[in-house]
C-alpha atoms as a PDB file:
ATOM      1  CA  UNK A   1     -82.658  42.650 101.634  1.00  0.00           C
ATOM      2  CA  UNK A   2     -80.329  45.790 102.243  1.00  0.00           C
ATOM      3  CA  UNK A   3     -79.554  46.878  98.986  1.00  0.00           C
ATOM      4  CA  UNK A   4     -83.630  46.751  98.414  1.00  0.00           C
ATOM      5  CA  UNK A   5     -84.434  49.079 101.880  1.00  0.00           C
ATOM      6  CA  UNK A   6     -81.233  50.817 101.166  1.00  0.00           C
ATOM      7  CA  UNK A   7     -83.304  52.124  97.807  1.00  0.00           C
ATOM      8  CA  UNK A   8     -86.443  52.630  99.219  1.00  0.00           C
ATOM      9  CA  UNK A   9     -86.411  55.921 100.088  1.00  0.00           C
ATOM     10  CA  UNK A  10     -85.632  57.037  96.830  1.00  0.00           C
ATOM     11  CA  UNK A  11     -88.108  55.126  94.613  1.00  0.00           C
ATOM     12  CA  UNK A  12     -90.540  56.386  97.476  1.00  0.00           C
ATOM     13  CA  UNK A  13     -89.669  60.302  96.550  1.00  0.00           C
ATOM     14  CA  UNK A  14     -90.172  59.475  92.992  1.00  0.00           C
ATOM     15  CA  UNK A  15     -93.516  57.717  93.660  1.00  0.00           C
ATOM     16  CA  UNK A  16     -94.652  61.307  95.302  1.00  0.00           C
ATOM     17  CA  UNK A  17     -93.715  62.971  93.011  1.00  0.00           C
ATOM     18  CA  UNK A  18     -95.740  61.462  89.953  1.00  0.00           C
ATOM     19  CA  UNK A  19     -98.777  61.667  91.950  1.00  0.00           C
ATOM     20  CA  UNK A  20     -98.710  65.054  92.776  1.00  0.00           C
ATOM     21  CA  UNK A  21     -98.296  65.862  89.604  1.00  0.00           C
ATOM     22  CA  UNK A  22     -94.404  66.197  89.047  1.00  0.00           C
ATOM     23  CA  UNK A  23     -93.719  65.091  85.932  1.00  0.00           C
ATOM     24  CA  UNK A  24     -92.666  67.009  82.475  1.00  0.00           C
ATOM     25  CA  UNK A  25     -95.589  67.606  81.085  1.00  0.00           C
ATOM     26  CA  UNK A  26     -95.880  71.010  80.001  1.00  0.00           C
ATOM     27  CA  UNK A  27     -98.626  73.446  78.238  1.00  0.00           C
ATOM     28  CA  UNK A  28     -98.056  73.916  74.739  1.00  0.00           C
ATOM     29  CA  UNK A  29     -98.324  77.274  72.807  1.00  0.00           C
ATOM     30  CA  UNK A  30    -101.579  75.844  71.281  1.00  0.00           C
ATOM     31  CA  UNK A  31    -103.070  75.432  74.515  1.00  0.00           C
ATOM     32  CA  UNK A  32    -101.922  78.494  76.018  1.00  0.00           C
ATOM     33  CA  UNK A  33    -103.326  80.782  72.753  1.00  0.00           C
ATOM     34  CA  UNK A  34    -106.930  79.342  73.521  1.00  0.00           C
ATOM     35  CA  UNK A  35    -107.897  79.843  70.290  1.00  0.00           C
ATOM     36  CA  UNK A  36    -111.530  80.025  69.187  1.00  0.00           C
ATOM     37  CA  UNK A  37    -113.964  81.373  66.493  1.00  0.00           C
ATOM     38  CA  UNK A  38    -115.538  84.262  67.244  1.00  0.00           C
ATOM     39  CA  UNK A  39    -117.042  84.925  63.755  1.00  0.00           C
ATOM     40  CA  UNK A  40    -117.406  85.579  59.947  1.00  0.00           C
ATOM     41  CA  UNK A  41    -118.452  88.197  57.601  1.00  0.00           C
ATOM     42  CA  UNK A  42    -118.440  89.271  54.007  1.00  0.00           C
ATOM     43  CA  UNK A  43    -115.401  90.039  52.273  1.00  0.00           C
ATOM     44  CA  UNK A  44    -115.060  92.706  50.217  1.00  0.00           C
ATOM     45  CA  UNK A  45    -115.011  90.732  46.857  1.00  0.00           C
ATOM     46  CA  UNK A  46    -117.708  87.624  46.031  1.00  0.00           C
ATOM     47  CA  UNK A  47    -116.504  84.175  47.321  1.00  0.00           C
ATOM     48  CA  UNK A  48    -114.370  85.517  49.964  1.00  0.00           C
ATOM     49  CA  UNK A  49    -115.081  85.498  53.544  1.00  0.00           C
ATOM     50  CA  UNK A  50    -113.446  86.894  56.894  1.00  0.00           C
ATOM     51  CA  UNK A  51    -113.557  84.702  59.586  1.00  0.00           C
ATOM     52  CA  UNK A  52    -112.292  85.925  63.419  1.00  0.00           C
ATOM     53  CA  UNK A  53    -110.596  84.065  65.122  1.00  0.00           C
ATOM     54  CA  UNK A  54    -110.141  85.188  69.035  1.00  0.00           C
ATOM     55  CA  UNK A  55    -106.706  84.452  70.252  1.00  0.00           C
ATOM     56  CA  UNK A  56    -105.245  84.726  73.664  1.00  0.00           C
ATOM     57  CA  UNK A  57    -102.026  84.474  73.062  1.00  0.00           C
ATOM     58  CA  UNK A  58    -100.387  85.997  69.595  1.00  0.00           C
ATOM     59  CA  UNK A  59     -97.004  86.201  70.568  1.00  0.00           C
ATOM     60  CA  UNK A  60     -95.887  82.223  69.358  1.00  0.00           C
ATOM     61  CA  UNK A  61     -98.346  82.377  66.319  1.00  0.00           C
ATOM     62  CA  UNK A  62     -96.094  81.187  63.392  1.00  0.00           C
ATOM     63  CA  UNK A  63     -98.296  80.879  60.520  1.00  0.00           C
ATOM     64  CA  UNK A  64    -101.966  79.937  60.209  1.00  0.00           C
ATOM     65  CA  UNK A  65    -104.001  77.897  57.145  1.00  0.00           C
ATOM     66  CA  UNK A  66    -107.096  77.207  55.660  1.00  0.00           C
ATOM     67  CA  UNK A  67    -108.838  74.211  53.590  1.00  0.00           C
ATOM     68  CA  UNK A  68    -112.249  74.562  52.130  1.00  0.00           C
ATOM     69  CA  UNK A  69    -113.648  71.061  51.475  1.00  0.00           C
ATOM     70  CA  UNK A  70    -114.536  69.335  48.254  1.00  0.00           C
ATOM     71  CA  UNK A  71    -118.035  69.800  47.238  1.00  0.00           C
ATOM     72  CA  UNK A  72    -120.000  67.028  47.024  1.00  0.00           C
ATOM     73  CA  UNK A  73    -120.011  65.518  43.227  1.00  0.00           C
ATOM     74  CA  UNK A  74    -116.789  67.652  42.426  1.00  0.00           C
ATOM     75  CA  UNK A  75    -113.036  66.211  42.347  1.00  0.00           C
ATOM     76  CA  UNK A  76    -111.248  68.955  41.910  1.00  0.00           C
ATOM     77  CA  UNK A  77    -108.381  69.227  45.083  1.00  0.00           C
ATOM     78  CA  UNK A  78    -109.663  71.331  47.787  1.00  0.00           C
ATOM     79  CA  UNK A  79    -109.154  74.792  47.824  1.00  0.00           C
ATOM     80  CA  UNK A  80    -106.171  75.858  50.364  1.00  0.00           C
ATOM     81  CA  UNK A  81    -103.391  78.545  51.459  1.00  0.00           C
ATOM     82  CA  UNK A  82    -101.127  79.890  54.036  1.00  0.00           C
ATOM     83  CA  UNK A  83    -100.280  82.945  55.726  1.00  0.00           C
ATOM     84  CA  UNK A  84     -97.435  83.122  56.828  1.00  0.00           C
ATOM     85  CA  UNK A  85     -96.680  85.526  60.328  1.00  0.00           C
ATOM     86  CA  UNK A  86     -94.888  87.820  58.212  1.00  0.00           C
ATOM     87  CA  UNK A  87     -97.633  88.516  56.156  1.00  0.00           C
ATOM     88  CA  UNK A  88     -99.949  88.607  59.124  1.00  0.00           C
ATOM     89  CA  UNK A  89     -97.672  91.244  60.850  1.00  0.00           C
ATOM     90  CA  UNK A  90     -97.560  93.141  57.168  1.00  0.00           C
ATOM     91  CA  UNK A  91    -101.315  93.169  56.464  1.00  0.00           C
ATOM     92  CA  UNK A  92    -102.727  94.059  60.020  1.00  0.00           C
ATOM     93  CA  UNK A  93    -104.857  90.956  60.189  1.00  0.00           C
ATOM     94  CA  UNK A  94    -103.606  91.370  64.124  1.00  0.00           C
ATOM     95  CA  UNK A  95    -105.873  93.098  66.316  1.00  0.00           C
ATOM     96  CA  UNK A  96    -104.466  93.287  69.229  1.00  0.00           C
ATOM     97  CA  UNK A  97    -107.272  95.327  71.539  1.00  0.00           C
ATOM     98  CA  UNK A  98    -109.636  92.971  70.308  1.00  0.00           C
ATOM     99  CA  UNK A  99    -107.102  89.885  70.588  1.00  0.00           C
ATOM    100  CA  UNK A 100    -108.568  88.733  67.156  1.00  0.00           C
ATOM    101  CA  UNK A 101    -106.861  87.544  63.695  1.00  0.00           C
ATOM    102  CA  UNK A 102    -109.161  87.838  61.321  1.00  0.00           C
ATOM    103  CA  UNK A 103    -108.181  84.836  58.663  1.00  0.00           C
ATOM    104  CA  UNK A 104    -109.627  85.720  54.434  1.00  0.00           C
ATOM    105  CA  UNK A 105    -111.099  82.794  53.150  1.00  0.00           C
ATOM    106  CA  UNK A 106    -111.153  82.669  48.871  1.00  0.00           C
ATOM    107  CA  UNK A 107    -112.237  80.586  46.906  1.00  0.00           C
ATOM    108  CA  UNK A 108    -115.650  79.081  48.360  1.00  0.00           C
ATOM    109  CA  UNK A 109    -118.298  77.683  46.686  1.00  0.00           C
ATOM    110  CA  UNK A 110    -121.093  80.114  45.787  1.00  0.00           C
ATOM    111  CA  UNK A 111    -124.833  79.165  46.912  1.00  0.00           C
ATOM    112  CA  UNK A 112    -123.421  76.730  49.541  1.00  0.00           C
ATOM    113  CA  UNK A 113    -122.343  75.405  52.566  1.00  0.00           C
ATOM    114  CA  UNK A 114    -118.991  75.805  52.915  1.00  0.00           C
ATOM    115  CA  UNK A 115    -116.681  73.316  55.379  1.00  0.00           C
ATOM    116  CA  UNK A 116    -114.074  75.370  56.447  1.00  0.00           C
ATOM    117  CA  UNK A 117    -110.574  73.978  58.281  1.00  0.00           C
ATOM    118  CA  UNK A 118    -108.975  76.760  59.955  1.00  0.00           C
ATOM    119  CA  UNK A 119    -105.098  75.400  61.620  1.00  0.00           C
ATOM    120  CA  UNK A 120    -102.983  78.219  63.571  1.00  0.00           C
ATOM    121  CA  UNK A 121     -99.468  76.755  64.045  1.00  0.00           C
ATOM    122  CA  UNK A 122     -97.051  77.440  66.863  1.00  0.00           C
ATOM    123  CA  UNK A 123     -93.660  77.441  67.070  1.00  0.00           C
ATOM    124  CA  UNK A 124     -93.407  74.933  69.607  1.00  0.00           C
ATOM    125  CA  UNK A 125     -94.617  72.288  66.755  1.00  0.00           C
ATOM    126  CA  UNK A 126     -98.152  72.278  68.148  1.00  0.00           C
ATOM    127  CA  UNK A 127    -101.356  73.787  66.593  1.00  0.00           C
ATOM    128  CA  UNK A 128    -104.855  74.276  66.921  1.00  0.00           C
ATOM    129  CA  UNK A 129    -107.670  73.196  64.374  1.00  0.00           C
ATOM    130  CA  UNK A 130    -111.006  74.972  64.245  1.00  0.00           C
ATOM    131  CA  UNK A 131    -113.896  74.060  61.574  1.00  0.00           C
ATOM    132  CA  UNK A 132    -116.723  76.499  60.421  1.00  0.00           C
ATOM    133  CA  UNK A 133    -119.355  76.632  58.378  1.00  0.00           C
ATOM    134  CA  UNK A 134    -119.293  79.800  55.872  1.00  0.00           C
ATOM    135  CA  UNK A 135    -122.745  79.893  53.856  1.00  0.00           C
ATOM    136  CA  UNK A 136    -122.559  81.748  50.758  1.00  0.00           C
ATOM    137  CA  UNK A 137    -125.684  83.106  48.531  1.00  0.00           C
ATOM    138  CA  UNK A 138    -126.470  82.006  44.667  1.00  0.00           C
ATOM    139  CA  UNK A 139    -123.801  84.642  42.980  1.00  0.00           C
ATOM    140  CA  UNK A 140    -126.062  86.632  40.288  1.00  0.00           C
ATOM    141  CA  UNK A 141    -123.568  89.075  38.870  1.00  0.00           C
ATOM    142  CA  UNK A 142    -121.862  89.133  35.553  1.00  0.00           C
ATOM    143  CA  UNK A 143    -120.370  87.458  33.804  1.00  0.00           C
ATOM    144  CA  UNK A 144    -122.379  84.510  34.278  1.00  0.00           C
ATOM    145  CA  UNK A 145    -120.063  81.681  35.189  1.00  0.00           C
ATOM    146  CA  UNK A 146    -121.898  79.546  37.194  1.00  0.00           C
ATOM    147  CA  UNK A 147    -123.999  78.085  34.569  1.00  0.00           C
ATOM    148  CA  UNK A 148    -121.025  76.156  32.315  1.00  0.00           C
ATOM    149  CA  UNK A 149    -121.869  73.759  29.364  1.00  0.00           C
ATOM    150  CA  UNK A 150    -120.156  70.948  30.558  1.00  0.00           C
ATOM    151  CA  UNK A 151    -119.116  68.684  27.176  1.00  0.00           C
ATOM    152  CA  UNK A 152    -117.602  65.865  29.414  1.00  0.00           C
ATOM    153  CA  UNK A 153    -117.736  65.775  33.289  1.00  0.00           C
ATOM    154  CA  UNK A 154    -114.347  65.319  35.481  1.00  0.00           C
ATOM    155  CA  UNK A 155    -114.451  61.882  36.583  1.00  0.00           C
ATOM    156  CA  UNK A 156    -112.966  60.895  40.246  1.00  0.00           C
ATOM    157  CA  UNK A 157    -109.366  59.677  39.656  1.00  0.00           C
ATOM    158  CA  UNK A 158    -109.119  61.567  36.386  1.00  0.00           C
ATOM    159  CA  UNK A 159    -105.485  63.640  36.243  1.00  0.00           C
ATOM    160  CA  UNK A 160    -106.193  66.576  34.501  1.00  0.00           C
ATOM    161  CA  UNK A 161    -102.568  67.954  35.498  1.00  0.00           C
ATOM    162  CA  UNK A 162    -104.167  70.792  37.177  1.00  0.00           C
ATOM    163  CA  UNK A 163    -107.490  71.711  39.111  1.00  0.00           C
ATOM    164  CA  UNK A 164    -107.873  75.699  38.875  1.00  0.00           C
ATOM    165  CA  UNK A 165    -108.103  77.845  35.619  1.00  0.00           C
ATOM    166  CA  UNK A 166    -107.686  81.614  34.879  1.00  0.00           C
ATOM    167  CA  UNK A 167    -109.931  83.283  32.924  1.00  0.00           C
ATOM    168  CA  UNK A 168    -108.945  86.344  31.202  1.00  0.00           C
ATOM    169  CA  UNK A 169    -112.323  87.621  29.307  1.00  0.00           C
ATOM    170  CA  UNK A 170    -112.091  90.764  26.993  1.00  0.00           C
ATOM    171  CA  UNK A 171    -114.765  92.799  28.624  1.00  0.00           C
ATOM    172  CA  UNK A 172    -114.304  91.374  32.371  1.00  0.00           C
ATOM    173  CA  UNK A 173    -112.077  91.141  34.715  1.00  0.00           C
ATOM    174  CA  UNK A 174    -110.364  87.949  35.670  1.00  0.00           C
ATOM    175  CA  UNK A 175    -111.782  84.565  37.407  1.00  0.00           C
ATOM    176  CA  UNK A 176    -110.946  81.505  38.601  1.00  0.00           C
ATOM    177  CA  UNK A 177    -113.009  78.309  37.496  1.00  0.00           C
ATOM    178  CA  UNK A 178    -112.193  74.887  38.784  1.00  0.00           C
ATOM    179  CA  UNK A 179    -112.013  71.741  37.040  1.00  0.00           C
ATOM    180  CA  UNK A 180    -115.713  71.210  37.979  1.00  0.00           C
ATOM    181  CA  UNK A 181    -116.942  74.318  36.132  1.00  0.00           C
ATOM    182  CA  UNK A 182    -117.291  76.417  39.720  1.00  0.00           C
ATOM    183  CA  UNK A 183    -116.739  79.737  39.577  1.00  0.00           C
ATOM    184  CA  UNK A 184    -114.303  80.355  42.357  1.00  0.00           C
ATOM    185  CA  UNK A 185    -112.899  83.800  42.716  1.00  0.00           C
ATOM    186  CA  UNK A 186    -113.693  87.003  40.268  1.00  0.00           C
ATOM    187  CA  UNK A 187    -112.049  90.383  40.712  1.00  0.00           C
ATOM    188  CA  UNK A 188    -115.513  91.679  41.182  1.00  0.00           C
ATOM    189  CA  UNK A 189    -116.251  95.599  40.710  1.00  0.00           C
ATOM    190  CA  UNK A 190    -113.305  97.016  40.136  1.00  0.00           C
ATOM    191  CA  UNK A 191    -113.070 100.269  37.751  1.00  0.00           C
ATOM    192  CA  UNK A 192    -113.083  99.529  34.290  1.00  0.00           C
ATOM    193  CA  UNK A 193    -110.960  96.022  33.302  1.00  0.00           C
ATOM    194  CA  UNK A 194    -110.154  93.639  30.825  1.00  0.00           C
ATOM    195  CA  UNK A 195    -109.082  90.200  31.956  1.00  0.00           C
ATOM    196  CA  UNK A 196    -107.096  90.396  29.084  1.00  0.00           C
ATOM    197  CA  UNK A 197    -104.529  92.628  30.215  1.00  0.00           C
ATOM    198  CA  UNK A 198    -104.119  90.183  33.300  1.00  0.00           C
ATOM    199  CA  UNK A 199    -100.787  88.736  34.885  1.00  0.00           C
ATOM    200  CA  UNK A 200    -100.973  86.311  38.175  1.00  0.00           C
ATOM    201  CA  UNK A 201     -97.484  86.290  40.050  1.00  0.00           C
ATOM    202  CA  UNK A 202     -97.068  85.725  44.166  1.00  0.00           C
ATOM    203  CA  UNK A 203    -100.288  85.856  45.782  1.00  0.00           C
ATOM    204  CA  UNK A 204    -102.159  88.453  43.270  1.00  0.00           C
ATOM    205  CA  UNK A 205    -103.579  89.231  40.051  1.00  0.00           C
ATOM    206  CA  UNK A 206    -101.285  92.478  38.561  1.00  0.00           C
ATOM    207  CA  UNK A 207    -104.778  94.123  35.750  1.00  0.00           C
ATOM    208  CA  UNK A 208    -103.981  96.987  33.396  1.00  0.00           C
ATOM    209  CA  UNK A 209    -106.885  99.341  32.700  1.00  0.00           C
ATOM    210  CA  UNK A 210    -108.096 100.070  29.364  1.00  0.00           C
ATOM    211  CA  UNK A 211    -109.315 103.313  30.077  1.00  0.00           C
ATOM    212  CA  UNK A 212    -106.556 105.089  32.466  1.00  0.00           C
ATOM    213  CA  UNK A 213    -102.866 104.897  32.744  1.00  0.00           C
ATOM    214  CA  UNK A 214    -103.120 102.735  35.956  1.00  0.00           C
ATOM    215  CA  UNK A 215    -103.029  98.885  37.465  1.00  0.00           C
ATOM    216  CA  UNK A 216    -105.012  97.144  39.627  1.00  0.00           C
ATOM    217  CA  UNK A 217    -102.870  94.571  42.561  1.00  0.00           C
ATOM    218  CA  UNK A 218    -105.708  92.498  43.300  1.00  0.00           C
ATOM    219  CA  UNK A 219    -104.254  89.732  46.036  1.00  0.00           C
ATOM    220  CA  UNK A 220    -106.759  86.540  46.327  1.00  0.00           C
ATOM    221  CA  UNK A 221    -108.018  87.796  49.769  1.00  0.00           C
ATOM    222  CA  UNK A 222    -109.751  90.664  47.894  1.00  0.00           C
ATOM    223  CA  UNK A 223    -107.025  94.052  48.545  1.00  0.00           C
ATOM    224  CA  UNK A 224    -106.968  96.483  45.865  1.00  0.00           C
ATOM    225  CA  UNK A 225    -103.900  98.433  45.553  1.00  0.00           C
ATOM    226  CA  UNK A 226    -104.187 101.033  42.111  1.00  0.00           C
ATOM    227  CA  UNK A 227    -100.857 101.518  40.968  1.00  0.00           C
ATOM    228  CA  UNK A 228    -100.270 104.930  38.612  1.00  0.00           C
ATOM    229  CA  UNK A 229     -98.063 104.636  35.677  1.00  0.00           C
ATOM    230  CA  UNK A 230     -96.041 107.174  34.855  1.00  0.00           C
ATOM    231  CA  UNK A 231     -96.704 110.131  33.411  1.00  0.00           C
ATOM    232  CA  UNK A 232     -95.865 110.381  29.700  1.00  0.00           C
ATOM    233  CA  UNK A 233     -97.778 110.070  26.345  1.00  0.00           C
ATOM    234  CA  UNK A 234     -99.190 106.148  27.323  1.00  0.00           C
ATOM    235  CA  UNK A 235    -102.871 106.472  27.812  1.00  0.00           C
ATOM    236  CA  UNK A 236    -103.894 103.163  28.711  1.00  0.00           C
ATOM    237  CA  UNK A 237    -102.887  99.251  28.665  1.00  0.00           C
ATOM    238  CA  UNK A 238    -103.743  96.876  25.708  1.00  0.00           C
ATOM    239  CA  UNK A 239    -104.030  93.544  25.097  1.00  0.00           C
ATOM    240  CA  UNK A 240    -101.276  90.970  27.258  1.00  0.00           C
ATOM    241  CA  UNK A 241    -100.090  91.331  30.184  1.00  0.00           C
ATOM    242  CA  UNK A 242     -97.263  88.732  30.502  1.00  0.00           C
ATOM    243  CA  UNK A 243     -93.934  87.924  32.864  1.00  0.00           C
ATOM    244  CA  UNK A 244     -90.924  89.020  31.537  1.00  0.00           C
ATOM    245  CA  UNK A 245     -87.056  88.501  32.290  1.00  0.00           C
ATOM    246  CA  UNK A 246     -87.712  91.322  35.297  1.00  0.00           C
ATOM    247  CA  UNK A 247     -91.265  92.784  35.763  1.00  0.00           C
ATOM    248  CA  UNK A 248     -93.762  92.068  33.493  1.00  0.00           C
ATOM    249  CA  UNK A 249     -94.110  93.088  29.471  1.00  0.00           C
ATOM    250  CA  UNK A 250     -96.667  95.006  28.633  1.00  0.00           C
ATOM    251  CA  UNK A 251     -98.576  96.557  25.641  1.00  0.00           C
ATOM    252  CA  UNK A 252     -99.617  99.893  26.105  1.00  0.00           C
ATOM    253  CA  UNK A 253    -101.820 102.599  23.797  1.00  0.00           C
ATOM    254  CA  UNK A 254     -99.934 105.994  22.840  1.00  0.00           C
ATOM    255  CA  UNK A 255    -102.031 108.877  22.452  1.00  0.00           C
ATOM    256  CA  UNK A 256    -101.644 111.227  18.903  1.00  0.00           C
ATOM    257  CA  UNK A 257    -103.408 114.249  17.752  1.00  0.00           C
ATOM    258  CA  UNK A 258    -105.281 111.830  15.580  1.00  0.00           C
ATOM    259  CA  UNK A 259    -106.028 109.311  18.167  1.00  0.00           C
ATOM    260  CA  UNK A 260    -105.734 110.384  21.682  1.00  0.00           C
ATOM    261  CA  UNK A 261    -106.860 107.345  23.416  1.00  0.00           C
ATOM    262  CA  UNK A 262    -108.449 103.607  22.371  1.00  0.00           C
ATOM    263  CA  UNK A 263    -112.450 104.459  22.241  1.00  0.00           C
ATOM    264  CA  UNK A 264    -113.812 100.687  23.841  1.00  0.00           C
ATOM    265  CA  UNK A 265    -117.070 101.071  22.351  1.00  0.00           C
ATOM    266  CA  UNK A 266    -115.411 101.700  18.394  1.00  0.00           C
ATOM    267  CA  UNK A 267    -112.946  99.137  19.602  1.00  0.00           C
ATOM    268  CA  UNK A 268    -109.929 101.289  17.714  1.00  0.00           C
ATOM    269  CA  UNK A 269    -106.870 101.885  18.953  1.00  0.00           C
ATOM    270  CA  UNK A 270    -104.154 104.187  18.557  1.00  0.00           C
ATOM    271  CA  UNK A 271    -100.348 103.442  17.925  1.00  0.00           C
ATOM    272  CA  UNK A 272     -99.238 100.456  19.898  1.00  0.00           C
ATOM    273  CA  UNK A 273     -95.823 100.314  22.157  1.00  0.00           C
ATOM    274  CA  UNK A 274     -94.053  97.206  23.805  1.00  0.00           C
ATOM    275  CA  UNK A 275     -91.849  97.398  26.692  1.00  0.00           C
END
């Protein structure tokens, strides 16, 4: 009997202190950010959307992701991506007055409901999960993808080897179809294009002009940067756009006395250069 009082007072301290609440629990980043939704709008290019998120506490944000769920009837794999904080911090999505992160969503589903998975991790390992619904209108506007001629439907289980295709039409700019036949992202109204003269590298579409020495950086969240060639006798780009052992090869139009610049609508062209 000793040795047992002899402990007592110990396991008695311990006992205490469990149930007034002593024990190692902790609150995690996730809980301490208290993150919510606090609403969506219209990107600036069709099937994107920005969706707010209000957050507390930015300072242990490490990288945040979306997933945009199947359609019904459709097996392609969802649509999904990452931003890391780097290129939160780069792109302003931060707004600190406001303590909101405003998160662009590509790739929905035009004339539908969208299910939207929104995941901000920490870097204490924990995260928070939010879900929204993101509605989108019928998309009217050329060219008119959503209305493919399907020859023989995707099949659940069927391996394709991929689920997402590029379009690069001659008198369009570029879009993304899935394996379904949705139209998923288009570059929308841009100044003049050809998908043609279209390269995809990192997170954005790199699109040569056909009327002006210029290119378009078109990321997949919608941001248009218009980069200048320059200056010199090259008018305009034509036809591929294409990776090459550093940069990209492209082809470009060279203006004479005879031919000053490609005319779209005679569909001539003047002397062509490769670099």
């Amino acid at each position: 009997m000793k040795p047992a009082l002899r402990h007592a007072p110990s396991l008695f301290a311990c006992l205490m202190l469990a149930a007034c609440g002593g024990s190692d629990h902790s609150t995690s980043q996730a809980e301490a950010a208290r993150v919510t939704v606090a609403g969506q709008a219209a990107g600036t290019m069709p099937f994107v959307a920005d969706i707010s998120l209000a957050v507390e506490d930015m300072a242990n944000v490490d990288r945040i992701s979306f997933t945009i769920a199947a359609k019904p009837g459709t097996y392609s794999k969802p649509m999904n991506a990452t931003y890391t904080r780097a290129w939160i911090d780069r792109t302003g999505a931060w707004h600190a007055a406001e303590k909101r992160l405003v998160v662009p969503v590509f790739g929905l589903y035009e004339g539908h409901a969208n299910t939207v998975t929104v995941t901000t991790a920490f870097r204490d390992g924990s995260s928070d999960v939010e879900q929204v619904t993101v509605n989108t209108a019928p998309y009217s506007g050329t060219p008119p993808y959503t209305t493919p001629v399907v020859g023989v439907a995707r099949k659940a289980g069927s391996d394709l080897g991929f689920d997402y295709m590029l379009y690069k039409p001659n008198l369009h700019g570029p879009a993304v179809v899935d394996a379904d036949g949705n139209l998923r992202w288009f570059s929308g109204t841009l100044p003049v294009v050809s998908g043609v003269q279209t390269h995809f590298t990192g997170d954005a579409f790199y699109i040569g002009s056909y009327v002006a020495p210029e290119m378009f950086r078109v990321d997949l969240s919608g941001r248009v940067t218009t980069i200048p060639l320059p200056p010199g006798r090259y008018t305009n780009f034509h036809h591929d756009l294409s990776a090459g052992k550093r940069g990209m090869l492209a082809e470009w139009t060279r203006a004479t006395a005879t031919s000053p610049r490609w005319n779209p609508s005679s569909r001539k062209s003047a002397r062509t250069a490769r670099s």
